[in-house]
PDB file of N, CA and C in Angstrom:
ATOM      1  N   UNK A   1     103.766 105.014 107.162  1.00  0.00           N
ATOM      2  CA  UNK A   1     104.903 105.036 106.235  1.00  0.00           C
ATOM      3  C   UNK A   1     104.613 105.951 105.057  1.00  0.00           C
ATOM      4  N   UNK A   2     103.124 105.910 104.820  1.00  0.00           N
ATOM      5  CA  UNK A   2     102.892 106.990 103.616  1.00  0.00           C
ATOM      6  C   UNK A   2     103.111 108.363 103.851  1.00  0.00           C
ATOM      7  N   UNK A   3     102.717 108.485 104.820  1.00  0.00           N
ATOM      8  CA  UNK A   3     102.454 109.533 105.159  1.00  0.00           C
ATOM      9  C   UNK A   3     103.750 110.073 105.596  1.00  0.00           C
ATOM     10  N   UNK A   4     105.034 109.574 105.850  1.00  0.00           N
ATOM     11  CA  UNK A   4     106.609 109.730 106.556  1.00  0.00           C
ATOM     12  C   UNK A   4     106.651 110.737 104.703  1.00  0.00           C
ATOM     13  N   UNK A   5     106.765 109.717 103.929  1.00  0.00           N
ATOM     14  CA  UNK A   5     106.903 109.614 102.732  1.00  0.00           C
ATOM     15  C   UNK A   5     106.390 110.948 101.768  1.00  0.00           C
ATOM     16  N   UNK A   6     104.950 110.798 102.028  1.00  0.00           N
ATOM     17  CA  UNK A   6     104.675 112.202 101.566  1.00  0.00           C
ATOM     18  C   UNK A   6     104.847 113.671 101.967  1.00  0.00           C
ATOM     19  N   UNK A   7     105.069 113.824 103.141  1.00  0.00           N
ATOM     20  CA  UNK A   7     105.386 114.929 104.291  1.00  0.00           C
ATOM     21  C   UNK A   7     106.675 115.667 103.151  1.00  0.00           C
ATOM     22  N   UNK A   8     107.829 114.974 102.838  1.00  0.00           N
ATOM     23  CA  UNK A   8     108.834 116.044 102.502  1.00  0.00           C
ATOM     24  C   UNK A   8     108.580 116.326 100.626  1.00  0.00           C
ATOM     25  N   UNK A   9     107.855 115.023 100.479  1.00  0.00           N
ATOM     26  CA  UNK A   9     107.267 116.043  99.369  1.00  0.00           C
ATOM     27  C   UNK A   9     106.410 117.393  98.942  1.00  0.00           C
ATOM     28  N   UNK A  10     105.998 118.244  99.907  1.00  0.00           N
ATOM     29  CA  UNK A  10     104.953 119.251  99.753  1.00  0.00           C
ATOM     30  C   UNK A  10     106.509 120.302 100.035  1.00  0.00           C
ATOM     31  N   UNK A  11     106.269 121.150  99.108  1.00  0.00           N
ATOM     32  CA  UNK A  11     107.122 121.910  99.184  1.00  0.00           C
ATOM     33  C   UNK A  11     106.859 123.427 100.375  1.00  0.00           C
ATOM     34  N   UNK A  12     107.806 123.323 101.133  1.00  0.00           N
ATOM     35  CA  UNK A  12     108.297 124.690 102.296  1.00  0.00           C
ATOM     36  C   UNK A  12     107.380 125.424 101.662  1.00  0.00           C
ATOM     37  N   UNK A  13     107.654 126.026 100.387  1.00  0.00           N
ATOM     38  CA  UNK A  13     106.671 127.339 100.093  1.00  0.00           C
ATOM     39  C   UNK A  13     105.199 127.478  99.638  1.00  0.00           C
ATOM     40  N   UNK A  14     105.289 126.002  99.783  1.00  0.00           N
ATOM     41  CA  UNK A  14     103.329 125.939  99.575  1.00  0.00           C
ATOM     42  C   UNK A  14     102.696 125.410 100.733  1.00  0.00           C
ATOM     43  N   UNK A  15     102.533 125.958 102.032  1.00  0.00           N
ATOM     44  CA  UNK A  15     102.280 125.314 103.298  1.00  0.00           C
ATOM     45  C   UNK A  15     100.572 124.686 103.088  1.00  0.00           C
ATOM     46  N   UNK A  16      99.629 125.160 102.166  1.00  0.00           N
ATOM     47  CA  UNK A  16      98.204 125.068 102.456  1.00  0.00           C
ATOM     48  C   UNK A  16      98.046 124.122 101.276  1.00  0.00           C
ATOM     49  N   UNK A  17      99.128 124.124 100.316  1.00  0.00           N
ATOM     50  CA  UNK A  17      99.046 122.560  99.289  1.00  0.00           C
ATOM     51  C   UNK A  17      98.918 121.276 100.270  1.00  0.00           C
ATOM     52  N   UNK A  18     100.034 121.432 101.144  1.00  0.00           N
ATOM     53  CA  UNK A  18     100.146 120.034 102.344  1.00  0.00           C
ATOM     54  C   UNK A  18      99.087 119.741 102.906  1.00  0.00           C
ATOM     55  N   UNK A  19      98.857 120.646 103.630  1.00  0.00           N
ATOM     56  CA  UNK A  19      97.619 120.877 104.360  1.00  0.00           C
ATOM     57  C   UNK A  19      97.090 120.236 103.898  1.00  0.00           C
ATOM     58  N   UNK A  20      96.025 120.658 102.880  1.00  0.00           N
ATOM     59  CA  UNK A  20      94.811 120.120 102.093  1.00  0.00           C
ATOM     60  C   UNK A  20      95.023 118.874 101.515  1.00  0.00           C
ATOM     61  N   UNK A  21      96.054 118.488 101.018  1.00  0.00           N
ATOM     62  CA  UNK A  21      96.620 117.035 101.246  1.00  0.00           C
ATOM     63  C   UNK A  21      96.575 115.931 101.911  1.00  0.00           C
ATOM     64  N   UNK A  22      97.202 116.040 103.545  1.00  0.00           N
ATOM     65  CA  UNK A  22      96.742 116.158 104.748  1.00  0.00           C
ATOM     66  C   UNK A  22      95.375 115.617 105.373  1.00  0.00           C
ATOM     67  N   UNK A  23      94.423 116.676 105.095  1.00  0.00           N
ATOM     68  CA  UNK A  23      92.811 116.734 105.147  1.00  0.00           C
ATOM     69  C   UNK A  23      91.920 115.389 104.594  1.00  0.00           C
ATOM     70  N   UNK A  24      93.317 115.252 103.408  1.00  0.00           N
ATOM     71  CA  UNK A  24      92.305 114.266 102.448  1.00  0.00           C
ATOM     72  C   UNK A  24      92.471 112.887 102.701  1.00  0.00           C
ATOM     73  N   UNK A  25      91.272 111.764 103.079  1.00  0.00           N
ATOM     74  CA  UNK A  25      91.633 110.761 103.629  1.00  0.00           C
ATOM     75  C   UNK A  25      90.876 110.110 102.793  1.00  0.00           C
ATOM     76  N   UNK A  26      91.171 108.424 102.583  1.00  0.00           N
ATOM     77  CA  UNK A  26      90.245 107.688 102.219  1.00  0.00           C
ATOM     78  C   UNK A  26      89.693 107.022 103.162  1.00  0.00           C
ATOM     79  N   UNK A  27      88.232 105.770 102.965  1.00  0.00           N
ATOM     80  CA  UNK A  27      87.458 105.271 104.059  1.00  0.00           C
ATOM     81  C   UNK A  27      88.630 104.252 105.174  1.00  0.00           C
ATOM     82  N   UNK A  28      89.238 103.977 104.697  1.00  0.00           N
ATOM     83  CA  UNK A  28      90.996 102.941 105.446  1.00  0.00           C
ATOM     84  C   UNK A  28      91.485 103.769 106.494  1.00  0.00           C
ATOM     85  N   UNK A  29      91.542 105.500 106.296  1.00  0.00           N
ATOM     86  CA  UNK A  29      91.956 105.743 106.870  1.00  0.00           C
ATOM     87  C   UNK A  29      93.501 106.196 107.018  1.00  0.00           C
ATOM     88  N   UNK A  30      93.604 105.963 105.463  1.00  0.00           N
ATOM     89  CA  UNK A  30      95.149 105.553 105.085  1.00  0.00           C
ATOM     90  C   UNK A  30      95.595 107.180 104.423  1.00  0.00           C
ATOM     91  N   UNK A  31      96.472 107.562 104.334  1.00  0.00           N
ATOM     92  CA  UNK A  31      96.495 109.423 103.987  1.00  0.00           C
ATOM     93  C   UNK A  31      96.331 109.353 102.509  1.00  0.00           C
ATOM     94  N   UNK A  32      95.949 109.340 101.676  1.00  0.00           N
ATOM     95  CA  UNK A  32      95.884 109.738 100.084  1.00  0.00           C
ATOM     96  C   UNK A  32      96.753 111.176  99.727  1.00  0.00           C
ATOM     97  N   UNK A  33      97.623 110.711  99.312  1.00  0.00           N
ATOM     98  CA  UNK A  33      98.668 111.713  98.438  1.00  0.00           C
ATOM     99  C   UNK A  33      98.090 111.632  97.177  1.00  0.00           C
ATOM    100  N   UNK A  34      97.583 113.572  96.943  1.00  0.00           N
ATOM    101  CA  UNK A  34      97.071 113.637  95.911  1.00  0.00           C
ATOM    102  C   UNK A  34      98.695 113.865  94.751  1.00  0.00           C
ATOM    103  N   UNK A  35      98.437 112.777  93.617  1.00  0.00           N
ATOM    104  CA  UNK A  35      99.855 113.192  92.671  1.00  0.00           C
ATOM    105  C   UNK A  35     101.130 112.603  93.404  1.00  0.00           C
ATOM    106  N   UNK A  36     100.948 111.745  93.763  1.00  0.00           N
ATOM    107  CA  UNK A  36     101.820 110.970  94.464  1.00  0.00           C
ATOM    108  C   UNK A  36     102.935 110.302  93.156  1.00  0.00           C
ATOM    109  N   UNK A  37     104.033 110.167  93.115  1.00  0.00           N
ATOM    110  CA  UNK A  37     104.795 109.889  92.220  1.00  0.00           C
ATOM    111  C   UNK A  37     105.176 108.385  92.519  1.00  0.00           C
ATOM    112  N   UNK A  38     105.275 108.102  90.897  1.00  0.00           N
ATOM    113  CA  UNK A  38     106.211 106.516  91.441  1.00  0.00           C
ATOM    114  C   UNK A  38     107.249 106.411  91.758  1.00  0.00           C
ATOM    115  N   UNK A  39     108.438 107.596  91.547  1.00  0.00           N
ATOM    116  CA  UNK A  39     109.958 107.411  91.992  1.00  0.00           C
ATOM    117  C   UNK A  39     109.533 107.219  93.647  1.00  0.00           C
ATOM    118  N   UNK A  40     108.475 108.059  94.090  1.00  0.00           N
ATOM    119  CA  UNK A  40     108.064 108.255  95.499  1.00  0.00           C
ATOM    120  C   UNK A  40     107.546 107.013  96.238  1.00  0.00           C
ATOM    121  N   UNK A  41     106.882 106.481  95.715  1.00  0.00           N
ATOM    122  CA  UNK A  41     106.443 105.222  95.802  1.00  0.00           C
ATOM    123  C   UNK A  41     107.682 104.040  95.894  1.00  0.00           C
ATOM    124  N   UNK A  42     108.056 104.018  94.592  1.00  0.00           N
ATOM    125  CA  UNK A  42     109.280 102.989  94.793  1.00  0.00           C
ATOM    126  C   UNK A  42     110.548 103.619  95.731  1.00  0.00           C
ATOM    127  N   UNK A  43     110.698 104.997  96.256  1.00  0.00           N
ATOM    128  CA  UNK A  43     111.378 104.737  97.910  1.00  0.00           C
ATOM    129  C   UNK A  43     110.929 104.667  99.058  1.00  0.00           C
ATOM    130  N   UNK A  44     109.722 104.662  99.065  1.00  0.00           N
ATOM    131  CA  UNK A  44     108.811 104.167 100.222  1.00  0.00           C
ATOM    132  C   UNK A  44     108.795 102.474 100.227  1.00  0.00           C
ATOM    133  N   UNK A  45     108.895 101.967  99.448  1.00  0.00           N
ATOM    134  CA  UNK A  45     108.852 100.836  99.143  1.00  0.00           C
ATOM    135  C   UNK A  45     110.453  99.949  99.486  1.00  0.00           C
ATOM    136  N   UNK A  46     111.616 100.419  98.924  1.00  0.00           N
ATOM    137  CA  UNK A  46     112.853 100.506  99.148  1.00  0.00           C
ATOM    138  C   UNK A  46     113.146 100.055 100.995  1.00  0.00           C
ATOM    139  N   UNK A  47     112.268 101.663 100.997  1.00  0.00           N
ATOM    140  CA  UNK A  47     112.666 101.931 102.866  1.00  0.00           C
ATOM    141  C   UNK A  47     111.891 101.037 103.434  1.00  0.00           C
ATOM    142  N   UNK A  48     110.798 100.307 103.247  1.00  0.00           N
ATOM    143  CA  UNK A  48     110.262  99.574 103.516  1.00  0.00           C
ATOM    144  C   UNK A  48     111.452  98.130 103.843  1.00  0.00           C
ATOM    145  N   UNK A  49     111.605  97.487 102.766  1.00  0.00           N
ATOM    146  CA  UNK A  49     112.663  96.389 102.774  1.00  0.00           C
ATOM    147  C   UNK A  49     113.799  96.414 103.239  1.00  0.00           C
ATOM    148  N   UNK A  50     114.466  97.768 103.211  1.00  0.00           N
ATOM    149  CA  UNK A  50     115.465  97.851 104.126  1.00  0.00           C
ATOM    150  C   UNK A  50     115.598  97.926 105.779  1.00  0.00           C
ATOM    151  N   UNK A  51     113.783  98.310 106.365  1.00  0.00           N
ATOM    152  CA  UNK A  51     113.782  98.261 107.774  1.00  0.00           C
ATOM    153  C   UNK A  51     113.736  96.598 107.794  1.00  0.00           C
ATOM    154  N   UNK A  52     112.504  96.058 107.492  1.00  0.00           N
ATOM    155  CA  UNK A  52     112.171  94.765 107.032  1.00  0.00           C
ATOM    156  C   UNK A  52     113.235  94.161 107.142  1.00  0.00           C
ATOM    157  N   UNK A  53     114.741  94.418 106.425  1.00  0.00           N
ATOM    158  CA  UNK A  53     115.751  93.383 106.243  1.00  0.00           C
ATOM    159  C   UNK A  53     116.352  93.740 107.574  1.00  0.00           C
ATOM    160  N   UNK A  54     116.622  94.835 107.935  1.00  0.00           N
ATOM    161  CA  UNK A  54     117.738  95.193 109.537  1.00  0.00           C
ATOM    162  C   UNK A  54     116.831  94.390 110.372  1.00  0.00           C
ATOM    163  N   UNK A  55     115.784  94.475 110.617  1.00  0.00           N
ATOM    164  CA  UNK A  55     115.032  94.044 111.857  1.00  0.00           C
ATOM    165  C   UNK A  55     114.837  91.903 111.846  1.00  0.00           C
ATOM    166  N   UNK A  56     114.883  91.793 110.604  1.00  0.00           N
ATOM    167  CA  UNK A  56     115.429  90.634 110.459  1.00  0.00           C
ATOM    168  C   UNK A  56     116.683  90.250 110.850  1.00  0.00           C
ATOM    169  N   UNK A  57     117.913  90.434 110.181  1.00  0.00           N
ATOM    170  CA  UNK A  57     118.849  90.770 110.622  1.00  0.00           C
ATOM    171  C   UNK A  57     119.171  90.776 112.135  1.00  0.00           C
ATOM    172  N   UNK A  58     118.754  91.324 112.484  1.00  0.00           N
ATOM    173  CA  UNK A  58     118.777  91.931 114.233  1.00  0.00           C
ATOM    174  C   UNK A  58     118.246  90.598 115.119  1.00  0.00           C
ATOM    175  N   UNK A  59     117.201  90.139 114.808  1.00  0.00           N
ATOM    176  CA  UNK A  59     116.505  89.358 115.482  1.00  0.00           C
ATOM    177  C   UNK A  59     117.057  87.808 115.007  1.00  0.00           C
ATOM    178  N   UNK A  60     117.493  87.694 113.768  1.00  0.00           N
ATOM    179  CA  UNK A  60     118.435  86.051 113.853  1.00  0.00           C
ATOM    180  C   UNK A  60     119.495  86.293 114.337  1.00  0.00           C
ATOM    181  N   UNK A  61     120.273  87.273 114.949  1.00  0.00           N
ATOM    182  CA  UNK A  61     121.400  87.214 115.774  1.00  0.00           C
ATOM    183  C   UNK A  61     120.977  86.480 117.102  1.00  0.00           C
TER     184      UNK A  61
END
């Protein structure tokens, strides 16, 4: 999900910013967005609860 998340943040015209981005992992395994924003965060978070709620949703039908 982080990583969905950070992908359209690296901008088209800086292809080797992403990249190296990308590259950078912590020991989890988890992608580390270097400069990761909180507006960014809180819609990752958003999109989170909204799959969360459909798939709920879906499944008490």
């Amino acid at each position: 999900m982080l990583l969905l998340a950070s992908v359209p943040m690296v901008k088209p015209s800086d292809p080797e910013r992403g990249e190296e981005r990308r590259r950078r992992r912590d020991p989890d395994g988890m992608w580390v967005a270097a400069h990761f924003s909180g507006t960014a965060l809180a819609m990752v978070v958003l999109a989170g609860l909204v799959v969360l709620l459909t798939i709920v949703v879906l499944l008490s039908r």
